[in-house]
C-alpha atoms as a PDB file:
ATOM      1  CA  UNK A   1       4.455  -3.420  24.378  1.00  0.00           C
ATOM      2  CA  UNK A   2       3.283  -6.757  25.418  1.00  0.00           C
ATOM      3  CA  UNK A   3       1.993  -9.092  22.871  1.00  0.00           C
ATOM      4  CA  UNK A   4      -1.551  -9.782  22.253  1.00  0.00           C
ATOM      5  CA  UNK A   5      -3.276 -12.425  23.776  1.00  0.00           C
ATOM      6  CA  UNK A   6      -4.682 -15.181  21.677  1.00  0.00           C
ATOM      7  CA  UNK A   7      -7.980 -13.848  21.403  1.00  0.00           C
ATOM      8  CA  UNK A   8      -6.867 -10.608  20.300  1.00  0.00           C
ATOM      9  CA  UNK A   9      -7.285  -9.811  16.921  1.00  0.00           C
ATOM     10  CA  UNK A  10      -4.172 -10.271  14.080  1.00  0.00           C
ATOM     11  CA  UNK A  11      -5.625  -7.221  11.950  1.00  0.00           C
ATOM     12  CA  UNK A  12      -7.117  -3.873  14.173  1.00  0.00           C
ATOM     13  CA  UNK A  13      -9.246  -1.828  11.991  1.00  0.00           C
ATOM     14  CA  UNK A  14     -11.024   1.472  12.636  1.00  0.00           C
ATOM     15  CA  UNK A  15     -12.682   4.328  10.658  1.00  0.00           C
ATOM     16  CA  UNK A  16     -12.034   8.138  11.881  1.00  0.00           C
ATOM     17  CA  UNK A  17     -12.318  10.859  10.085  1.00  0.00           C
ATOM     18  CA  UNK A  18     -12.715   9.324   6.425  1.00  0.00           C
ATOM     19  CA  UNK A  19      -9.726   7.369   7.348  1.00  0.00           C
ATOM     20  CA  UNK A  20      -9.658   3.374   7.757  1.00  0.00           C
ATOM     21  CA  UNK A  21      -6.903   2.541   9.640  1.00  0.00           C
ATOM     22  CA  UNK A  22      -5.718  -1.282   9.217  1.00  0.00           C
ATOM     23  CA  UNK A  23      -3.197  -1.896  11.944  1.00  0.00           C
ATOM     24  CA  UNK A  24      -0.995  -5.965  11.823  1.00  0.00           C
ATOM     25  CA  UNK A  25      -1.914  -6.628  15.310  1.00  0.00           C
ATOM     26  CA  UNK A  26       1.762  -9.031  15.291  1.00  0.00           C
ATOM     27  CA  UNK A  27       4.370  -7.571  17.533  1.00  0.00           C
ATOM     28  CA  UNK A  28       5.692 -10.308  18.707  1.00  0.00           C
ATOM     29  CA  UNK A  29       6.406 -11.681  15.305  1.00  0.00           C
ATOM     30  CA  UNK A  30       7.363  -8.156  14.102  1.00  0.00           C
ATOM     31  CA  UNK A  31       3.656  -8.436  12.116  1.00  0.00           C
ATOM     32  CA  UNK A  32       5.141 -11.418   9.521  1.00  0.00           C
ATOM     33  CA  UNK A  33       2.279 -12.313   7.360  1.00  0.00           C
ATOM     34  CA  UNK A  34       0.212 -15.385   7.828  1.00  0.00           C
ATOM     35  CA  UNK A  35      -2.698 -16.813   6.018  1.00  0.00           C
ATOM     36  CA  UNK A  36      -5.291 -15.853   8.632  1.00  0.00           C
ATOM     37  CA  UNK A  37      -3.646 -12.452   8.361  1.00  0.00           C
ATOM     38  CA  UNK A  38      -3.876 -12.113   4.978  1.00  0.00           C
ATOM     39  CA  UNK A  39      -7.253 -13.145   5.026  1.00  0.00           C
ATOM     40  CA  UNK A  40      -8.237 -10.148   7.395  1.00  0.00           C
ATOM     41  CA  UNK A  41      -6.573  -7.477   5.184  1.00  0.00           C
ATOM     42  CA  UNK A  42      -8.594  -8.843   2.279  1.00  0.00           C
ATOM     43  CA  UNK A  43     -12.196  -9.003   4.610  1.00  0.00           C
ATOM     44  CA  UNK A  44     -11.013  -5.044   5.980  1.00  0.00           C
ATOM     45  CA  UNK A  45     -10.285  -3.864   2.737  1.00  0.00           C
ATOM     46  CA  UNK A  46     -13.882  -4.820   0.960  1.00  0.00           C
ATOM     47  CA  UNK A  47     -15.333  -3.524   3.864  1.00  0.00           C
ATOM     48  CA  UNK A  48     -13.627   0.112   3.738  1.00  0.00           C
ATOM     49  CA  UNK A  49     -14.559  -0.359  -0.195  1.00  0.00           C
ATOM     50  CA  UNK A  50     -18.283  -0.363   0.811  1.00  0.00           C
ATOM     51  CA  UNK A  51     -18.004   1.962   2.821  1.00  0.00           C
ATOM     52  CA  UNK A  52     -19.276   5.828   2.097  1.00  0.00           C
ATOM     53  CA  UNK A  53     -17.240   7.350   5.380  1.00  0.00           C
ATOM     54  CA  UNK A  54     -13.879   6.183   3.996  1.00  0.00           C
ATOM     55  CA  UNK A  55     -11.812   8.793   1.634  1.00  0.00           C
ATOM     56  CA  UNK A  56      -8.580   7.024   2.566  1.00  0.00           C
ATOM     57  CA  UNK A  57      -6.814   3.531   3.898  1.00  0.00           C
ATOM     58  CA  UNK A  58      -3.920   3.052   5.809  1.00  0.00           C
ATOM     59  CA  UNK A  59      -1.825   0.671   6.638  1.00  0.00           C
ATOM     60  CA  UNK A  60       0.129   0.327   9.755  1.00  0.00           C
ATOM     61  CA  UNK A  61       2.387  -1.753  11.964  1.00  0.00           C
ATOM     62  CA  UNK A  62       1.698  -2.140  15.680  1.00  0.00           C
ATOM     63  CA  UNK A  63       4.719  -2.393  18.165  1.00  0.00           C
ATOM     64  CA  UNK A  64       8.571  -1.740  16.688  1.00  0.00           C
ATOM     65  CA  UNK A  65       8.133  -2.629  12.447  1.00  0.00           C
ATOM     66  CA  UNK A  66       6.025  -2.390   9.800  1.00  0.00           C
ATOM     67  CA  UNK A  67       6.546  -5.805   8.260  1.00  0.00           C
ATOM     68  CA  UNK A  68       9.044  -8.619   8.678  1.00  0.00           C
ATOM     69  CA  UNK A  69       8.132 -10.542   5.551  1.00  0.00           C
ATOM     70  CA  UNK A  70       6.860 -14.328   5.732  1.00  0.00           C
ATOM     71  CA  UNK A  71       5.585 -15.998   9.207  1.00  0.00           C
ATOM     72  CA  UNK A  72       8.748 -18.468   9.655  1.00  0.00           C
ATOM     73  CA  UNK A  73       5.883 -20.966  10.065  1.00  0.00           C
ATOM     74  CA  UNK A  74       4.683 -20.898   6.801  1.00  0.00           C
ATOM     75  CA  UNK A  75       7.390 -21.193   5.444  1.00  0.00           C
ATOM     76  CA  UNK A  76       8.274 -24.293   7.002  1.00  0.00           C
ATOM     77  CA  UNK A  77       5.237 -25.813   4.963  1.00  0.00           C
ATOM     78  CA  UNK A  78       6.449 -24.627   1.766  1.00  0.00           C
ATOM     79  CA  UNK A  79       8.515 -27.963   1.386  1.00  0.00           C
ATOM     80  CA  UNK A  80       6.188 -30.359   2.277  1.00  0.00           C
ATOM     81  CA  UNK A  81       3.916 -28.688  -0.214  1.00  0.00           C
ATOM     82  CA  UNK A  82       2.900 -29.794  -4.116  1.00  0.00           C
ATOM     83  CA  UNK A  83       4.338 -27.406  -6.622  1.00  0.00           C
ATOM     84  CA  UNK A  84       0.011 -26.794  -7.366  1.00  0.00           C
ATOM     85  CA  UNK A  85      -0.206 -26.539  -3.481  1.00  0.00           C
ATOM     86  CA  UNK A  86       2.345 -23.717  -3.846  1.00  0.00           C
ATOM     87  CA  UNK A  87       0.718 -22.301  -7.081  1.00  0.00           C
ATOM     88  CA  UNK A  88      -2.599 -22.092  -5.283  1.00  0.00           C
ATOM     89  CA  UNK A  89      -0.626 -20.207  -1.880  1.00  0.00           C
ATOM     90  CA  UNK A  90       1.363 -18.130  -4.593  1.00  0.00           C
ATOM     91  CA  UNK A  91      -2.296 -16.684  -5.923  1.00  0.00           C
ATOM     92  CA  UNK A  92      -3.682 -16.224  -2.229  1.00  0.00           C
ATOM     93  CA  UNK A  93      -1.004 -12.807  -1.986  1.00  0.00           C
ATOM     94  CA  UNK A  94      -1.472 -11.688  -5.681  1.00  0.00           C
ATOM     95  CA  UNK A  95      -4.734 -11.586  -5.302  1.00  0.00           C
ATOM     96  CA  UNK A  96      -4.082  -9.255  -1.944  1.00  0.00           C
ATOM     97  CA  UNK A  97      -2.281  -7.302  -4.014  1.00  0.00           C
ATOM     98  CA  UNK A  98      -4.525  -6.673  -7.379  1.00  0.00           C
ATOM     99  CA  UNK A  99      -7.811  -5.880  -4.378  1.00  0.00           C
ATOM    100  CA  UNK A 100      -5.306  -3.003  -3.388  1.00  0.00           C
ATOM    101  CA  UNK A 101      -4.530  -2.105  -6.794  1.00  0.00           C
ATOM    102  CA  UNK A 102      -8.593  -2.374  -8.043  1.00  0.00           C
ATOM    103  CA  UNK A 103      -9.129  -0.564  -4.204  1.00  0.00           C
ATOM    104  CA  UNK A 104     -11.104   2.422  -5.250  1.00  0.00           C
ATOM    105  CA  UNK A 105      -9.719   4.361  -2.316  1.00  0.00           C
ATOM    106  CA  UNK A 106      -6.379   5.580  -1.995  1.00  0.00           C
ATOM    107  CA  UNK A 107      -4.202   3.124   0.287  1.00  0.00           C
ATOM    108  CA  UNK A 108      -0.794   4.576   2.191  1.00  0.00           C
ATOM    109  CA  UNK A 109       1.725   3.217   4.082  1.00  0.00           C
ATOM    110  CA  UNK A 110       2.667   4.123   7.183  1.00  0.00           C
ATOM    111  CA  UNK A 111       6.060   2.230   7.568  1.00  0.00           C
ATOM    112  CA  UNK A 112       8.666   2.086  10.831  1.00  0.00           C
ATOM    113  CA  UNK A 113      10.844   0.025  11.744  1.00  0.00           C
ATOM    114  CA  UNK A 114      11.493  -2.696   9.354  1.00  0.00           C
ATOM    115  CA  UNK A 115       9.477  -3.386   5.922  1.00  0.00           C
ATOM    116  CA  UNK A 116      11.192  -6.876   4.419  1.00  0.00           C
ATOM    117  CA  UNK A 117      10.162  -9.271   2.025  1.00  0.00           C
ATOM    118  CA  UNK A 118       6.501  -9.587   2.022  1.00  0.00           C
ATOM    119  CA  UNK A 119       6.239  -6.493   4.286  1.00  0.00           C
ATOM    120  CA  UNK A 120       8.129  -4.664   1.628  1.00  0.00           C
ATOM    121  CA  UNK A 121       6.298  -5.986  -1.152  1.00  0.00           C
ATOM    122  CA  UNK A 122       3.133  -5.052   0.847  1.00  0.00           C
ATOM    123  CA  UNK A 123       3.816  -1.869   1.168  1.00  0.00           C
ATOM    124  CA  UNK A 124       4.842  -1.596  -2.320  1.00  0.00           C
ATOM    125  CA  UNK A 125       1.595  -2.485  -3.091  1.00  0.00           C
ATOM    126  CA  UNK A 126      -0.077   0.587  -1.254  1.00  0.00           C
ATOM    127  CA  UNK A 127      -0.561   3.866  -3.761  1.00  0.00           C
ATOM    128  CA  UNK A 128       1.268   5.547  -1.167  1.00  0.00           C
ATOM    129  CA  UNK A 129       4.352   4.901   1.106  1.00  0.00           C
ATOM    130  CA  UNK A 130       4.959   7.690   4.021  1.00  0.00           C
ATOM    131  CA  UNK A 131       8.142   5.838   6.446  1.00  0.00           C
ATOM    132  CA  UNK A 132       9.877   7.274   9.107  1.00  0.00           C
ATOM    133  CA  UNK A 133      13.718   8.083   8.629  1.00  0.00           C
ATOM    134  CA  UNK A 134      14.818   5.819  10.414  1.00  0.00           C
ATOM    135  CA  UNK A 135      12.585   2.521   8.820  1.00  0.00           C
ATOM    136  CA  UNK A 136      14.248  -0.135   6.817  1.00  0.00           C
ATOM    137  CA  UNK A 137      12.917  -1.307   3.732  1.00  0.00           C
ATOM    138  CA  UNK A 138      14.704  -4.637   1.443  1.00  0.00           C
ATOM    139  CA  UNK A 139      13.549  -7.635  -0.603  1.00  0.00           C
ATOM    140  CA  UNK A 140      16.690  -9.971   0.845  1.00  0.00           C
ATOM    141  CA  UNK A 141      14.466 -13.355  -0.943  1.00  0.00           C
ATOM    142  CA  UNK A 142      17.568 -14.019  -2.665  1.00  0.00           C
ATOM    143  CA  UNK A 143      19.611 -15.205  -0.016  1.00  0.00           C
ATOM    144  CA  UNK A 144      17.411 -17.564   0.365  1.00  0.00           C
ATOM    145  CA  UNK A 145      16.941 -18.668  -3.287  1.00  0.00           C
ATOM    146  CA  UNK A 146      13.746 -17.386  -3.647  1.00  0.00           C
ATOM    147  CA  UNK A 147      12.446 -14.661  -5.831  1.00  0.00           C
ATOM    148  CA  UNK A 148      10.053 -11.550  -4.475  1.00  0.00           C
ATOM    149  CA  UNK A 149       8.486 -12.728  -7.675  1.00  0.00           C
ATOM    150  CA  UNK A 150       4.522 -11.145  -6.547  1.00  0.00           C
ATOM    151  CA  UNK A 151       5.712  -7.770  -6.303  1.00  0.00           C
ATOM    152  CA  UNK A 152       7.509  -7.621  -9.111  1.00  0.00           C
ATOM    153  CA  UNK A 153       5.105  -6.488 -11.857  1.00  0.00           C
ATOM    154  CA  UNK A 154       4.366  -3.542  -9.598  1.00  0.00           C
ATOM    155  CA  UNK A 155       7.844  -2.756  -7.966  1.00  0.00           C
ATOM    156  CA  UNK A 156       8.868  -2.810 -12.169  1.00  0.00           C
ATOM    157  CA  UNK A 157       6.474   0.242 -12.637  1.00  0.00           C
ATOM    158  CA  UNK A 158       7.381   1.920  -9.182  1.00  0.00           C
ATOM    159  CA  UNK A 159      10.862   1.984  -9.643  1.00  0.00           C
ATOM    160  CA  UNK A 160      11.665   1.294 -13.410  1.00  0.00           C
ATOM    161  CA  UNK A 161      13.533  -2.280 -14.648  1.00  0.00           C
ATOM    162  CA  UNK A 162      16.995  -1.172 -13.610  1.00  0.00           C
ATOM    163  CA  UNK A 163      16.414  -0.447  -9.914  1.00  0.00           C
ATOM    164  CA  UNK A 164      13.974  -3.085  -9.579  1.00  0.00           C
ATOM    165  CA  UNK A 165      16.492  -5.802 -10.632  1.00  0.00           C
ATOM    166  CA  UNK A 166      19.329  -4.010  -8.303  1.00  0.00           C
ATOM    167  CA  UNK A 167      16.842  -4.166  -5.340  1.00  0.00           C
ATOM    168  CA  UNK A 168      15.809  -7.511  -5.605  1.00  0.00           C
ATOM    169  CA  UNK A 169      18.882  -9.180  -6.931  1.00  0.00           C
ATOM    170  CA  UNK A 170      21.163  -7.645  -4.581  1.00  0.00           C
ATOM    171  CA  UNK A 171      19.250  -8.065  -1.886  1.00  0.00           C
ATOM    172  CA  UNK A 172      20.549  -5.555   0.434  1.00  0.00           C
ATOM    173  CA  UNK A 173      18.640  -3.518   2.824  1.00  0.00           C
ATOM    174  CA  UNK A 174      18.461  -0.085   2.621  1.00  0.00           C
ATOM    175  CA  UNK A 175      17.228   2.900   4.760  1.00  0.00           C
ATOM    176  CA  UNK A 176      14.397   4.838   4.073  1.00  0.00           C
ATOM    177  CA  UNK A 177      16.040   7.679   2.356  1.00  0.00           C
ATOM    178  CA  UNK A 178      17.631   5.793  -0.374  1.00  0.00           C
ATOM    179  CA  UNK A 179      14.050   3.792  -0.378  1.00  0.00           C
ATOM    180  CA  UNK A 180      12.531   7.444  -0.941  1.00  0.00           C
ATOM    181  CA  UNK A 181      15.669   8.295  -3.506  1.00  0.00           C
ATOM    182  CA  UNK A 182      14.578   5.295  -5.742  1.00  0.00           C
ATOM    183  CA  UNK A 183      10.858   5.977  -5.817  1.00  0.00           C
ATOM    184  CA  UNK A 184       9.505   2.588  -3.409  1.00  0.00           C
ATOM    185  CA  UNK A 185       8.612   5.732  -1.140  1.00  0.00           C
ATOM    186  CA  UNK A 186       6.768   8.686  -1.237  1.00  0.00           C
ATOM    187  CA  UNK A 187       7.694  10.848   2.009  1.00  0.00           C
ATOM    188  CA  UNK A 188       9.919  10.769   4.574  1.00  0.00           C
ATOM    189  CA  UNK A 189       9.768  12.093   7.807  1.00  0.00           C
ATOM    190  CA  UNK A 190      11.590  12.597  11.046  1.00  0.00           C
ATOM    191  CA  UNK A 191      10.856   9.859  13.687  1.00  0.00           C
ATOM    192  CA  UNK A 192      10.600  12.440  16.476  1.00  0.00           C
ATOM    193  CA  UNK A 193       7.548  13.973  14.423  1.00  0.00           C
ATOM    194  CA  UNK A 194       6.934  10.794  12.175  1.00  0.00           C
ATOM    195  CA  UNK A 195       3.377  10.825  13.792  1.00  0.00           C
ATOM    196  CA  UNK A 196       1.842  14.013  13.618  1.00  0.00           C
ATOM    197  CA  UNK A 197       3.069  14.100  10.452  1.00  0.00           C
ATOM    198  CA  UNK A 198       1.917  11.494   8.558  1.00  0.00           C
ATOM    199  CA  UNK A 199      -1.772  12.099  10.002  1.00  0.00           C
ATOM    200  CA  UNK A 200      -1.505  15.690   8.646  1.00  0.00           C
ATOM    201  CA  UNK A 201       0.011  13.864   5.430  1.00  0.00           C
ATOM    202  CA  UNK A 202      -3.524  11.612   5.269  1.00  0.00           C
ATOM    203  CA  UNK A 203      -5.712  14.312   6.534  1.00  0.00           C
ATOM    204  CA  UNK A 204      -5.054  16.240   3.549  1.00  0.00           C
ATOM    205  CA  UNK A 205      -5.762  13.124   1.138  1.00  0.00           C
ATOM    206  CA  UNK A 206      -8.581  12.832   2.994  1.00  0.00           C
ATOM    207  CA  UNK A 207     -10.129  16.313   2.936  1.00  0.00           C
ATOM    208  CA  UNK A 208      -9.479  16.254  -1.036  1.00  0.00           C
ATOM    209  CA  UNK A 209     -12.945  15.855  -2.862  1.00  0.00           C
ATOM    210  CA  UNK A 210     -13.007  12.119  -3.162  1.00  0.00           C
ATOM    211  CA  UNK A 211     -14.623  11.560  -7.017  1.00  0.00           C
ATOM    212  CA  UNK A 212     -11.324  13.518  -7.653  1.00  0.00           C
ATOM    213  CA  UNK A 213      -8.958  10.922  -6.305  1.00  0.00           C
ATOM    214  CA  UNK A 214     -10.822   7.588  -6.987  1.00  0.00           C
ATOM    215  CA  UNK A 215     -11.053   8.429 -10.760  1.00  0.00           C
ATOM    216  CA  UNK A 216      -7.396   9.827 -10.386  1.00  0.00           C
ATOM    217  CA  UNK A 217      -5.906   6.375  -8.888  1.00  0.00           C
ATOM    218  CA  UNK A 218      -8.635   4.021 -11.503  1.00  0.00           C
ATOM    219  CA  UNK A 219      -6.983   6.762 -14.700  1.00  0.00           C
ATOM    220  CA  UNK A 220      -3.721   5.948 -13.588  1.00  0.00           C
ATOM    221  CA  UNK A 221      -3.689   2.528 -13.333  1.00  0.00           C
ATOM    222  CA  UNK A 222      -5.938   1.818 -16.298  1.00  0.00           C
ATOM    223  CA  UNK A 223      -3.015   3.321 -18.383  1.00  0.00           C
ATOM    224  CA  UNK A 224      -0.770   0.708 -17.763  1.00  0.00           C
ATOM    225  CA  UNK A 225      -0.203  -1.408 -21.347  1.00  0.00           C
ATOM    226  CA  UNK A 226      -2.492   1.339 -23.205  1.00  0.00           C
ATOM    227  CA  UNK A 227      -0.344   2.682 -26.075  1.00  0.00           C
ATOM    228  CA  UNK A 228      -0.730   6.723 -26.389  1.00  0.00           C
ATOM    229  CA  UNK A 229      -4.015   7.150 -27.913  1.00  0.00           C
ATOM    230  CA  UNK A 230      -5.902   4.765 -26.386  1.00  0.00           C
ATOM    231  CA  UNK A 231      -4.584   6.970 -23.015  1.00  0.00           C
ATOM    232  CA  UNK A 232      -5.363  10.141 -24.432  1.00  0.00           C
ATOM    233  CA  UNK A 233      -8.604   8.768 -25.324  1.00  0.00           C
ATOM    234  CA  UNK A 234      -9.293   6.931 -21.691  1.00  0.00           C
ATOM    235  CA  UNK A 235      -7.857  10.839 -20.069  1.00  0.00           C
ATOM    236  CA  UNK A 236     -10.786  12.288 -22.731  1.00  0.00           C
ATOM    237  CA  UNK A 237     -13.784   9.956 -21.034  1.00  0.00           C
ATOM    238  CA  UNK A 238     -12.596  10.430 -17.449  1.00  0.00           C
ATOM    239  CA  UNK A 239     -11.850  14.159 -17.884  1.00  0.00           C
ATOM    240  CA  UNK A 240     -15.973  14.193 -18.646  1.00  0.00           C
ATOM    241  CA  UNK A 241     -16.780  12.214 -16.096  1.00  0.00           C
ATOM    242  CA  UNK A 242     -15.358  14.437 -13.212  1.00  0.00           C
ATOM    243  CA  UNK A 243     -16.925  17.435 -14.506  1.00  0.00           C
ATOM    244  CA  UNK A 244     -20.439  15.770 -14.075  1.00  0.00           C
ATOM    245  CA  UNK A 245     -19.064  15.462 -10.506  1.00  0.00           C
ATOM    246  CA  UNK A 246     -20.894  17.570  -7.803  1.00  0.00           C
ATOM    247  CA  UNK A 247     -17.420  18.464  -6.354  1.00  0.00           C
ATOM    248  CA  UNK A 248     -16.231  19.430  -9.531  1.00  0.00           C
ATOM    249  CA  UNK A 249     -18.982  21.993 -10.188  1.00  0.00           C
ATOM    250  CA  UNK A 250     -18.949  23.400  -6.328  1.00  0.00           C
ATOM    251  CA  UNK A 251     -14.774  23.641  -6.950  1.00  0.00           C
ATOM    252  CA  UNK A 252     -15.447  25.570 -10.223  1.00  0.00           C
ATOM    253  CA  UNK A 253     -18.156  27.706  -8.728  1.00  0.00           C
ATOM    254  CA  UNK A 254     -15.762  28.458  -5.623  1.00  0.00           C
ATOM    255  CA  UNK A 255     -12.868  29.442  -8.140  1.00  0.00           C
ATOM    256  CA  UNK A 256     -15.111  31.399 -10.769  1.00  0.00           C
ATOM    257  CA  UNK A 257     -16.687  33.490  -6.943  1.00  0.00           C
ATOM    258  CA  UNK A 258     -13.260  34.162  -5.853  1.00  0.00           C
ATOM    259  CA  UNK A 259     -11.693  35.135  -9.636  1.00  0.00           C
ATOM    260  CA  UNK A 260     -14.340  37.981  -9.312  1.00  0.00           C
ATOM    261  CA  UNK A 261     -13.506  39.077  -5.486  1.00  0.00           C
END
């Protein structure tokens, strides 16, 4: 594949089928995140938010990987910068991350090739993480005396304390099996058929009724530090809610018609 010209875009978006597709337009630096890139995931993301045609998000690599972590660029500047300056930078990915987590839309992963560092933690990040068998996925930060310190408080309640601390403090790579093993991912599938696939894989999310699955993914996540009754009591208001749903009526209807076929 020959890499984009400078006027091409860093982030390719497109909407088909209830599915926003958000494609790192950075083969030739294996799609390593920058700030304007960053940026344009944050900008693509409200706008699939706002928008009624989307049921579900991906998020792709375009050429060989997924993700190669930092742009080697910015993190030449990380030196030369104040520890607020850093702070400030710090904030600029956490906040990428919480918009995916608040994302009322389901967001998956489509991951080949290699998902490192920040391209690990990214995908982390997504509800959903479909790779191909032979895609590698690592936070090696550590070798380099830094920490994978954004992804943390999610890769914590992905994986569970133990294997997050393994991962991150050993550093080591690891294939997209064991990645699936551990929990980081959700599917695997054979490269030969990786992409037919993984659309089926998001067609099916998609074609699900989608008040079903955005109060699903908000439920779940609201959970997190509620002790057990204030859960039970959170399942009780959103377990009312979807019933006042159109699609939960029609899907009762449909059952209730075919119980008496």
């Amino acid at each position: 594949m020959n890499a984009p010209s400078v006027s091409e875009p860093v982030l390719l978006y497109g909407v088909d089928n209830g599915v926003a597709t958000l494609t790192l337009n950075r083969p030739e630096k294996r799609n390593a995140l920058n700030g304007a890139l960053v940026q344009a995931l944050k900008d693509r993301l409200a706008e699939a938010a706002d928008d009624p045609a989307v049921r579900v998000v991906v998020i792709t690599g375009a050429g060989k990987d997924f993700c190669s972590g930092a742009d080697l660029s910015e993190l030449e500047k990380l030196s030369a910068m104040s520890e607020e300056e850093n702070l400030e930078d710090a904030r600029t990915l956490g906040a990428l991350f919480a918009q995916m987590r608040n994302h009322p839309r389901p967001i998956v992963a489509l991951v080949k090739g290699r998902a490192l560092a920040g391209g690990c933690g990214l995908a982390t990040a997504c509800d959903l993480v479909v790779a191909r068998d032979d895609a590698e996925f690592g936070y090696p930060e550590v070798h380099l005396g830094f920490v994978p310190a954004l992804v943390m408080t999610i890769l914590r309640r992905r994986i569970g304390e133990g294997r997050a601390f393994g991962l991150v403090a050993q550093g080591d790579r690891i294939s997209a099996t064991e990645a699936e093993r551990l929990g980081l991912v959700t599917r695997v599938f054979p490269a030969f058929t990786f992409r037919s696939e993984a659309d089926t894989y998001v067609a099916s999310l998609a074609a699900k009724p989608v008040s079903a699955v955005t109060l699903t993914k908000r439920l779940l996540y609201e959970l997190d530090g509620m002790d057990f009754d204030s859960g039970l009591e959170r399942g009780a208001e959103v377990n009312a809610e979807a019933r006042m749903t159109d699609a939960c009526r029609e899907g009762v209807r449909r059952f209730l018609d075919k119980s008496k076929e």
